[in-house]
N, C-alpha and C. Protein backbone atom coordinates (compact mmCIF):
# COMPACT_ATOMS: atom_id res chain seq x y z
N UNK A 1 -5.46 13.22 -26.45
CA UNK A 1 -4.73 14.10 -25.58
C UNK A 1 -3.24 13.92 -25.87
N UNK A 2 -2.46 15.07 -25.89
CA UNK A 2 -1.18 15.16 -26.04
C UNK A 2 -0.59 15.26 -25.17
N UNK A 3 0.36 14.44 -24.90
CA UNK A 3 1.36 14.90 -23.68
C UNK A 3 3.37 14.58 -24.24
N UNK A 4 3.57 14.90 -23.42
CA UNK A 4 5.21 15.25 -23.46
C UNK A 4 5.50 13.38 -22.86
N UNK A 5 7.08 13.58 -23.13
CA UNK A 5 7.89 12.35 -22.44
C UNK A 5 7.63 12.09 -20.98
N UNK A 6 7.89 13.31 -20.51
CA UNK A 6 7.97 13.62 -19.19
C UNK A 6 6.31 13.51 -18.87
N UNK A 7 5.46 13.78 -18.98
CA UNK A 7 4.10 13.56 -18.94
C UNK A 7 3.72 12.37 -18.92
N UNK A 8 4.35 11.36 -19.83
CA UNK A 8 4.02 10.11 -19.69
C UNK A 8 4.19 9.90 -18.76
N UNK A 9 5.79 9.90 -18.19
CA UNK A 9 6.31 9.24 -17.25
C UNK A 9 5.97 9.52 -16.13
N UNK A 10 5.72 10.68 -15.62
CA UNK A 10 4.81 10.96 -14.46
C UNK A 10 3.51 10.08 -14.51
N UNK A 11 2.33 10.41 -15.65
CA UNK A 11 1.47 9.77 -15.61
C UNK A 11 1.49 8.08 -15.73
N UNK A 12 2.61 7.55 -15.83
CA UNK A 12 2.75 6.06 -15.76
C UNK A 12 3.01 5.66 -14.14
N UNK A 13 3.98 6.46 -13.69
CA UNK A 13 4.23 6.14 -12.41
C UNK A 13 3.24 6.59 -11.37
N UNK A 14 2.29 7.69 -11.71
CA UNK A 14 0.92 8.00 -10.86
C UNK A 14 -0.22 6.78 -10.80
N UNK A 15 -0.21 6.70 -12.25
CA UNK A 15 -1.07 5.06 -12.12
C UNK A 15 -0.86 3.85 -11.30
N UNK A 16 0.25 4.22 -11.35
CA UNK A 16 1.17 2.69 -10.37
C UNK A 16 1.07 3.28 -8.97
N UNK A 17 1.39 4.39 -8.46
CA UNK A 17 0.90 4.13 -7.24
C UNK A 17 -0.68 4.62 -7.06
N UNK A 18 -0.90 4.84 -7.80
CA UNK A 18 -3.01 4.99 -7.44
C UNK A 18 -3.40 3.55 -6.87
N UNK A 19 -2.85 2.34 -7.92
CA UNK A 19 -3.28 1.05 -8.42
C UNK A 19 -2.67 0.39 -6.88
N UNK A 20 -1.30 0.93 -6.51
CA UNK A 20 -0.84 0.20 -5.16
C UNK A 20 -1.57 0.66 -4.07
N UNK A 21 -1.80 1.73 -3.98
CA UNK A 21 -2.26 2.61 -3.05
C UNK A 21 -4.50 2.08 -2.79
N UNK A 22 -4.57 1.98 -4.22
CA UNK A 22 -6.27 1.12 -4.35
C UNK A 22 -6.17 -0.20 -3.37
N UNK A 23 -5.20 -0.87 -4.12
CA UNK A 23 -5.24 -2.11 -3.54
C UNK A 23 -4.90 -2.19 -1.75
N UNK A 24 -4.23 -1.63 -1.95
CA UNK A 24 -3.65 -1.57 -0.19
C UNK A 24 -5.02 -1.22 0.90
N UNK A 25 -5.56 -0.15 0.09
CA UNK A 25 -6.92 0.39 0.84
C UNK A 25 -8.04 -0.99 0.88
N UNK A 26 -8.24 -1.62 -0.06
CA UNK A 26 -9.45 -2.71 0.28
C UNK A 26 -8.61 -3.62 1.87
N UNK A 27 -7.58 -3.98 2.31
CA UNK A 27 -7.13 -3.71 3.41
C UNK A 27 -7.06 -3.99 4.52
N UNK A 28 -7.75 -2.17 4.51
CA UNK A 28 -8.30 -1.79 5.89
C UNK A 28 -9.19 -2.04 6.33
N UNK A 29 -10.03 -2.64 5.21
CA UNK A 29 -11.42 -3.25 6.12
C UNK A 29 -10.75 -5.18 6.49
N UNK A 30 -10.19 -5.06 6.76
CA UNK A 30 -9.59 -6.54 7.06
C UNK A 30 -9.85 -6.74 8.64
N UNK A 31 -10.24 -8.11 9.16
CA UNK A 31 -10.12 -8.32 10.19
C UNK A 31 -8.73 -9.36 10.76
N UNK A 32 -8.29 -9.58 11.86
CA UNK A 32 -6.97 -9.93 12.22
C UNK A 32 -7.72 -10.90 13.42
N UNK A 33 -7.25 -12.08 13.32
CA UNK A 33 -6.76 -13.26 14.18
C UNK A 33 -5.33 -13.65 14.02
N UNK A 34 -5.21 -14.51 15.33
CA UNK A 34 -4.10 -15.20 15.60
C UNK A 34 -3.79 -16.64 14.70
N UNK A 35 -3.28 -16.62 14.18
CA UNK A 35 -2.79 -18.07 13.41
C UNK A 35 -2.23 -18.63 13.70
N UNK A 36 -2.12 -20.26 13.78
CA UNK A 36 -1.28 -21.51 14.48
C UNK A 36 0.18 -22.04 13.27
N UNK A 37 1.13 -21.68 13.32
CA UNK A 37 2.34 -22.09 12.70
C UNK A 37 1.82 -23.63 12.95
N UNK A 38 1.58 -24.16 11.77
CA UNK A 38 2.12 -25.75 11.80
C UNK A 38 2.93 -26.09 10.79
N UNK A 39 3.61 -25.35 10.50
CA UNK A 39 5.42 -26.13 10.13
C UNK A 39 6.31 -24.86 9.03
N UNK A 40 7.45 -25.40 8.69
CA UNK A 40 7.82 -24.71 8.06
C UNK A 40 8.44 -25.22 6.28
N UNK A 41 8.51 -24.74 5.44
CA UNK A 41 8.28 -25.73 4.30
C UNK A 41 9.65 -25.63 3.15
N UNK A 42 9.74 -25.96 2.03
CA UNK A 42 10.27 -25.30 1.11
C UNK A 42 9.76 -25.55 -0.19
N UNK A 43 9.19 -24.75 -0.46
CA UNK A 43 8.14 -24.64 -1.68
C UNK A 43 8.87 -24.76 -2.99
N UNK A 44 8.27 -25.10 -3.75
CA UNK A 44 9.10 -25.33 -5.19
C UNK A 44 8.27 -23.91 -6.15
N UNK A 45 9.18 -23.29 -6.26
CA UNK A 45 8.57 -22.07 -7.47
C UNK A 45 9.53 -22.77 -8.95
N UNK A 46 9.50 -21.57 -9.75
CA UNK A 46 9.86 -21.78 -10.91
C UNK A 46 11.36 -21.81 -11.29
N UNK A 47 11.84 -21.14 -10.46
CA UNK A 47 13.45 -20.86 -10.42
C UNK A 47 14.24 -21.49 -9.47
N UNK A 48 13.43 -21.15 -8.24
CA UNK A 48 14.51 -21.23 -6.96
C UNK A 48 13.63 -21.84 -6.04
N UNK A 49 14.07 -22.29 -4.85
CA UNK A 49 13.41 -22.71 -3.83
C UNK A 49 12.73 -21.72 -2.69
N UNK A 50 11.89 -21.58 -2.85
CA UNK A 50 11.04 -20.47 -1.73
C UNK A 50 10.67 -20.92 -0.24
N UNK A 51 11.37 -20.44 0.88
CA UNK A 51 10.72 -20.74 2.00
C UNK A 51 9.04 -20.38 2.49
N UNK A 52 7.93 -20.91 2.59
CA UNK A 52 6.83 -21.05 3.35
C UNK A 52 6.68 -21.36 4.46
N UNK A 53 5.78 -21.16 5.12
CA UNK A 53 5.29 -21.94 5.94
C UNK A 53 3.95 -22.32 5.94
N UNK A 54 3.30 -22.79 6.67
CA UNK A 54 1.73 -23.26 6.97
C UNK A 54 1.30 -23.31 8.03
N UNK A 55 0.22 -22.31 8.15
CA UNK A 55 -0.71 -21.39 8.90
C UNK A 55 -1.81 -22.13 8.91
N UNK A 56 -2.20 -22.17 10.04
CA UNK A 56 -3.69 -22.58 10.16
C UNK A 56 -4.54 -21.54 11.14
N UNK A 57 -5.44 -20.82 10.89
CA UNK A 57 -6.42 -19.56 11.39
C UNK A 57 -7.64 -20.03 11.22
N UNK A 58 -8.37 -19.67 12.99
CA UNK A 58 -9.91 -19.83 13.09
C UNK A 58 -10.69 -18.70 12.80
N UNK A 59 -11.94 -18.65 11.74
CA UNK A 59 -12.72 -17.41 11.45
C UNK A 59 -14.21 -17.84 11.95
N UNK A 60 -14.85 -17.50 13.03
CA UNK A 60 -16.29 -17.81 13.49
C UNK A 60 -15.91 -19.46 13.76
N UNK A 61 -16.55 -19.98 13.15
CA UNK A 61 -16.29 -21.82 13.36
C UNK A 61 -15.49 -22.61 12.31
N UNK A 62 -14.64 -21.73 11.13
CA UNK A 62 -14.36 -22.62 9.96
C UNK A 62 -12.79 -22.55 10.65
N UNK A 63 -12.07 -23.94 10.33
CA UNK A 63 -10.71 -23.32 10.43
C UNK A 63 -10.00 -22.97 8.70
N UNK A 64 -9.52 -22.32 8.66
CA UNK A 64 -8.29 -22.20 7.21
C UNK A 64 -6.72 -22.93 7.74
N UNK A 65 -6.60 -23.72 6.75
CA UNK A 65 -5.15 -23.16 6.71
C UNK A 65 -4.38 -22.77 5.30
N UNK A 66 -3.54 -21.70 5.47
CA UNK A 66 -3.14 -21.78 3.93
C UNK A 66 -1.34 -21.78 3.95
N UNK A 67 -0.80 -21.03 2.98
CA UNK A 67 0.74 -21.49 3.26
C UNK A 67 0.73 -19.54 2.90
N UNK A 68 2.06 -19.35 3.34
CA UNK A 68 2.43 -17.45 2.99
C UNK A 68 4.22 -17.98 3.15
N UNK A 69 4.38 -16.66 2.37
CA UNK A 69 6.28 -16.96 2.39
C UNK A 69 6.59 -16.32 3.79
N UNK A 70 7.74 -17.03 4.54
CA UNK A 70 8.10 -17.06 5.57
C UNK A 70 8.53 -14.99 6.51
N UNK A 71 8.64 -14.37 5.06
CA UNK A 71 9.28 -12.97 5.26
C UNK A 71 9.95 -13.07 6.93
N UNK A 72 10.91 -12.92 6.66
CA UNK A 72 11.48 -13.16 8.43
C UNK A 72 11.18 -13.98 9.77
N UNK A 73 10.44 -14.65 9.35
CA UNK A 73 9.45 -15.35 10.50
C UNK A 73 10.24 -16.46 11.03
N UNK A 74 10.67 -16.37 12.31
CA UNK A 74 11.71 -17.55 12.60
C UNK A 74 11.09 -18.91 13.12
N UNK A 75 12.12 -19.77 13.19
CA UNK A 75 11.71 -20.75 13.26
C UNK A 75 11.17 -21.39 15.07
N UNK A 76 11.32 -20.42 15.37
CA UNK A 76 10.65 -20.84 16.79
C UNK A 76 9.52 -20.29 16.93
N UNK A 77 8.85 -19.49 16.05
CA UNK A 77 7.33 -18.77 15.74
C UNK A 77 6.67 -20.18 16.03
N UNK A 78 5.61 -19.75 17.10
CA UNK A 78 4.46 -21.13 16.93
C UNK A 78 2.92 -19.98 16.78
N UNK A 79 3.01 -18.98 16.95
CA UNK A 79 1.78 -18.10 16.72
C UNK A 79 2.06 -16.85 15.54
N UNK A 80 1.25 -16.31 15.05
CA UNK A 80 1.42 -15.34 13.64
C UNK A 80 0.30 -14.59 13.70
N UNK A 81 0.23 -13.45 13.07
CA UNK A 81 -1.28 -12.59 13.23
C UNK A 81 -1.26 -12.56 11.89
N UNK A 82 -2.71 -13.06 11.55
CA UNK A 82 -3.04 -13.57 10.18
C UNK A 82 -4.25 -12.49 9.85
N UNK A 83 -4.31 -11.49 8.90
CA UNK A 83 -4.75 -10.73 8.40
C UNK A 83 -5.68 -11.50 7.16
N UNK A 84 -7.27 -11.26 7.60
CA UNK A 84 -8.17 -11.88 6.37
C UNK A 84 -9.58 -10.89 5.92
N UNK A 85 -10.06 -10.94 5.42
CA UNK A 85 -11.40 -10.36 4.46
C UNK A 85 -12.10 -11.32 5.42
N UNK A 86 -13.19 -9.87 5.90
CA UNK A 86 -14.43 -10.94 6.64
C UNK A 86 -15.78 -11.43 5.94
N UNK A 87 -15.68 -10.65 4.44
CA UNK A 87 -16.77 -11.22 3.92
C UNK A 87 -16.25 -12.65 3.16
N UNK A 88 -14.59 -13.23 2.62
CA UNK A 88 -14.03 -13.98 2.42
C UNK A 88 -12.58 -14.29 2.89
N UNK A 89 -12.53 -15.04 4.46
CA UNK A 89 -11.76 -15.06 5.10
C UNK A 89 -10.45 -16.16 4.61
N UNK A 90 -10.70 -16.49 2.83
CA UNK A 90 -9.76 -17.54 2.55
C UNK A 90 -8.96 -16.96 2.01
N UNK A 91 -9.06 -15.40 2.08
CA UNK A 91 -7.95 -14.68 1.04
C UNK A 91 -7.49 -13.81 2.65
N UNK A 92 -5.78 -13.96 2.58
CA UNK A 92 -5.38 -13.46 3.54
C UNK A 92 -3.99 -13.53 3.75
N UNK A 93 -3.55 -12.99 4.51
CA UNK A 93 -2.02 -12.32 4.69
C UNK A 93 -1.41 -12.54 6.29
N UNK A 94 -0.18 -12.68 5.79
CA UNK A 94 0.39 -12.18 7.52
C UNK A 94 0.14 -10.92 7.99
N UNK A 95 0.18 -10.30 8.71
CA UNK A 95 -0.20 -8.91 9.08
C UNK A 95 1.14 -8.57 9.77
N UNK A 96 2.13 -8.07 8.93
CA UNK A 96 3.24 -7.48 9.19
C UNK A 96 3.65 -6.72 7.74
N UNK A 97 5.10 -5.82 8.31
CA UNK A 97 5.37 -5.08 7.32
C UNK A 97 5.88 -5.88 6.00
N UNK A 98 6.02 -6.78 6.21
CA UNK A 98 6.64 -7.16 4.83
C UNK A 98 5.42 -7.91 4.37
N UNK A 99 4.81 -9.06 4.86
CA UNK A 99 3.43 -9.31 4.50
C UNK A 99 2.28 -8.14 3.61
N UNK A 100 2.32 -7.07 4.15
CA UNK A 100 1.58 -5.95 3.80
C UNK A 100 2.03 -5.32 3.07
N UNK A 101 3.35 -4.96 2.82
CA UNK A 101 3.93 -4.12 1.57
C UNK A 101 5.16 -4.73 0.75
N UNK A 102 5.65 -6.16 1.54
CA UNK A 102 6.78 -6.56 0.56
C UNK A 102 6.96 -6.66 -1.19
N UNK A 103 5.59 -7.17 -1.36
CA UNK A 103 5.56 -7.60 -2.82
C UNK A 103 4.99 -6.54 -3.46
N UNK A 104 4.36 -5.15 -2.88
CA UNK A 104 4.39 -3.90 -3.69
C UNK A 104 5.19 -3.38 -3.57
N UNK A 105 6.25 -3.19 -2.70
CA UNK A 105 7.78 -2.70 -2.73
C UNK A 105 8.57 -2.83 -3.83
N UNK A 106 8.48 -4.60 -4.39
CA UNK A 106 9.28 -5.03 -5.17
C UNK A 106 8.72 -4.67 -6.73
N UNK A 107 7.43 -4.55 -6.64
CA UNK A 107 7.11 -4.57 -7.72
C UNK A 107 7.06 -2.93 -8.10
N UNK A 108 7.44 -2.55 -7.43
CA UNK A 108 7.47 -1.04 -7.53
C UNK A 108 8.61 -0.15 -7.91
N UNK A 109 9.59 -1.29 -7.32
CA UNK A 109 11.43 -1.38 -7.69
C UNK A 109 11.71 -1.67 -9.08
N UNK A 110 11.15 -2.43 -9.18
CA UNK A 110 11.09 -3.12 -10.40
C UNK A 110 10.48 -2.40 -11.77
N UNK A 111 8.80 -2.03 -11.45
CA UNK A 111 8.24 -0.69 -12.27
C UNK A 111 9.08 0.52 -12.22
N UNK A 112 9.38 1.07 -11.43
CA UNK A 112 10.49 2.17 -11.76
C UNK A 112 11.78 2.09 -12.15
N UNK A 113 12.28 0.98 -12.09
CA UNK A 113 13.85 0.84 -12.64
C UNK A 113 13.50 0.91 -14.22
N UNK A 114 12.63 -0.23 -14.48
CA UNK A 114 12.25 -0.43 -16.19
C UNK A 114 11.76 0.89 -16.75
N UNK A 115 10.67 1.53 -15.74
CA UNK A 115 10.21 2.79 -16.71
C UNK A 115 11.31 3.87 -17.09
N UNK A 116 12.36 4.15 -15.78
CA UNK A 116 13.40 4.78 -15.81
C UNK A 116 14.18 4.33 -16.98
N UNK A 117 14.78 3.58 -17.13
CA UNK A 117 15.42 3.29 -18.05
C UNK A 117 14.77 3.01 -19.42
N UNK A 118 13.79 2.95 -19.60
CA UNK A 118 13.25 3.38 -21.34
C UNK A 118 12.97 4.60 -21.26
N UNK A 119 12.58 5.38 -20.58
CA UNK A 119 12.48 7.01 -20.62
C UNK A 119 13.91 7.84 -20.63
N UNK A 120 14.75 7.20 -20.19
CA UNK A 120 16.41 7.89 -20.21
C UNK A 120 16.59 7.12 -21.26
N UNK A 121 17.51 6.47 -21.46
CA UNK A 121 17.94 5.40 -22.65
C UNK A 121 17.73 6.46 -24.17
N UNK A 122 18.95 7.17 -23.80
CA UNK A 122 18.59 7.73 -25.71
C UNK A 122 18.78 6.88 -26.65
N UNK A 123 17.78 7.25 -27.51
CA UNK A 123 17.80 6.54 -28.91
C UNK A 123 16.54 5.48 -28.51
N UNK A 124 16.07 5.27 -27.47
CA UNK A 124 15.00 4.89 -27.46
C UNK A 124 13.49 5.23 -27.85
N UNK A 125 13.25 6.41 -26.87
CA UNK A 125 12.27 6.97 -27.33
C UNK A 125 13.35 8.65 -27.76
N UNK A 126 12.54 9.06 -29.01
CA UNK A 126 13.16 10.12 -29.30
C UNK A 126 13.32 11.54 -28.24
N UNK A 127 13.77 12.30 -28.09
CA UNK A 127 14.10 13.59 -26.50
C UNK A 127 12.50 14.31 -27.35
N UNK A 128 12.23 14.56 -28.10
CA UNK A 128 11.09 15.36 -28.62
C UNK A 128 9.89 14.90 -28.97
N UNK A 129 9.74 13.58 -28.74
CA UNK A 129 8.49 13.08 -28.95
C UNK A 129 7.54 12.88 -27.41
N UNK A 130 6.08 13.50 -28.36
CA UNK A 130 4.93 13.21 -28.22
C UNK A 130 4.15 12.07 -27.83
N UNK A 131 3.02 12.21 -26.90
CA UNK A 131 2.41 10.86 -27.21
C UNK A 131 0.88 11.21 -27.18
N UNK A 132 0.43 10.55 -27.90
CA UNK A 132 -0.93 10.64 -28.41
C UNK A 132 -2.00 9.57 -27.83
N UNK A 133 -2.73 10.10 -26.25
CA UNK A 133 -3.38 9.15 -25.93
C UNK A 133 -4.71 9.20 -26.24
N UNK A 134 -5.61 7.86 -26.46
CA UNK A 134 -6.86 8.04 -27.01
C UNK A 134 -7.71 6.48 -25.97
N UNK A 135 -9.11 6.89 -26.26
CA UNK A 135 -10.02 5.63 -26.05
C UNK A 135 -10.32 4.61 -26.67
N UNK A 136 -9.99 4.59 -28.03
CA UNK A 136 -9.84 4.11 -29.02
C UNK A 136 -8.31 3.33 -28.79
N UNK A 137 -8.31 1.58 -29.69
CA UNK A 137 -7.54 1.30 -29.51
C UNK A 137 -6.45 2.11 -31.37
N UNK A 138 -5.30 2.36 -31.30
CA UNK A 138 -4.20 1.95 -30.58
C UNK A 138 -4.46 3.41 -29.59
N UNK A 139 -4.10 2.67 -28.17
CA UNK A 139 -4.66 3.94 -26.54
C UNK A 139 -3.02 4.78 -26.68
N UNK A 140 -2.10 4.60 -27.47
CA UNK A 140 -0.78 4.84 -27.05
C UNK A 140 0.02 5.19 -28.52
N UNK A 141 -0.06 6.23 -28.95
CA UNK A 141 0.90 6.49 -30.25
C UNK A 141 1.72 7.65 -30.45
N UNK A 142 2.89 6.93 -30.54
CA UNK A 142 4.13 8.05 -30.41
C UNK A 142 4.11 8.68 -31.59
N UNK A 143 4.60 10.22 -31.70
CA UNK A 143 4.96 11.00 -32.47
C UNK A 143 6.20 11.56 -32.24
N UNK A 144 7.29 10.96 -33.11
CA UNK A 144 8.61 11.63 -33.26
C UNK A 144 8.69 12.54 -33.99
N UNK A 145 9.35 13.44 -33.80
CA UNK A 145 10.22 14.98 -33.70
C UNK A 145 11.31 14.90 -34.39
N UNK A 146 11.26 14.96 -35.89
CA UNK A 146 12.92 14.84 -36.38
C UNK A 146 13.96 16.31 -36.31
């Protein structure tokens, strides 16, 4: 299949939100308890220091606790609504807006700044080229326009 520059780029950024929009939907079948703040942390990532905390949530008779980044959560929080999968209640979230969409926000900021800018950026990809998608690998081959 042939498509244009502009074709890609639509169809790159449709994928990305299908893929956010998929994920977000498994979700809604989530069930929500109350979670016990027991403390607040500072996590060691790769760069910088990340604030956490640690949550502890009852599901039927098991307790969890796991750790989530703090997203606004102050320090006098002693309760949290902890968003989990009831067929696997060890995978789970705060149940707020930034909990629920922060890290597809960013990554979405992020996917569109980069795609934007190799799709503008002349001299990158040529203004007249083609792209040639297939099932076969290579799935992606440009055809420039001299």
């Amino acid at each position: 299949m042939r498509v244009s520059k502009f074709q890609l780029y639509l169809l790159l950024a449709g994928c990305f939100i299908i893929l956010c929009l998929l994920y977000q939907s498994f979700w809604l079948f989530t069930k929500t308890t109350t979670g016990k703040v027991l403390g607040f942390d500072k996590g060691e990532s790769e760069y910088d220091v990340v604030d956490v905390m640690n949550v502890s949530y009852v599901v039927g008779e098991k307790e969890y606790t796991d750790f989530f980044l703090r997203n606004g959560v102050k320090d006098t929080a002693r309760q949290i609504q902890v968003e989990y999968f009831a067929f696997r209640p060890e995978w789970s979230r705060i149940d707020s807006f930034t909990g629920n969409w922060g890290m597809l926000i960013a990554l979405g900021v992020f996917f569109f700044i980069s795609l934007t800018i190799i799709f503008l950026i002349p001299g990158l990809i040529h203004p007249n080229a083609t792209f040639l998608l297939s099932k076969r690998f290579p799935f992606l081959y440009i055809q420039g326009k001299k």
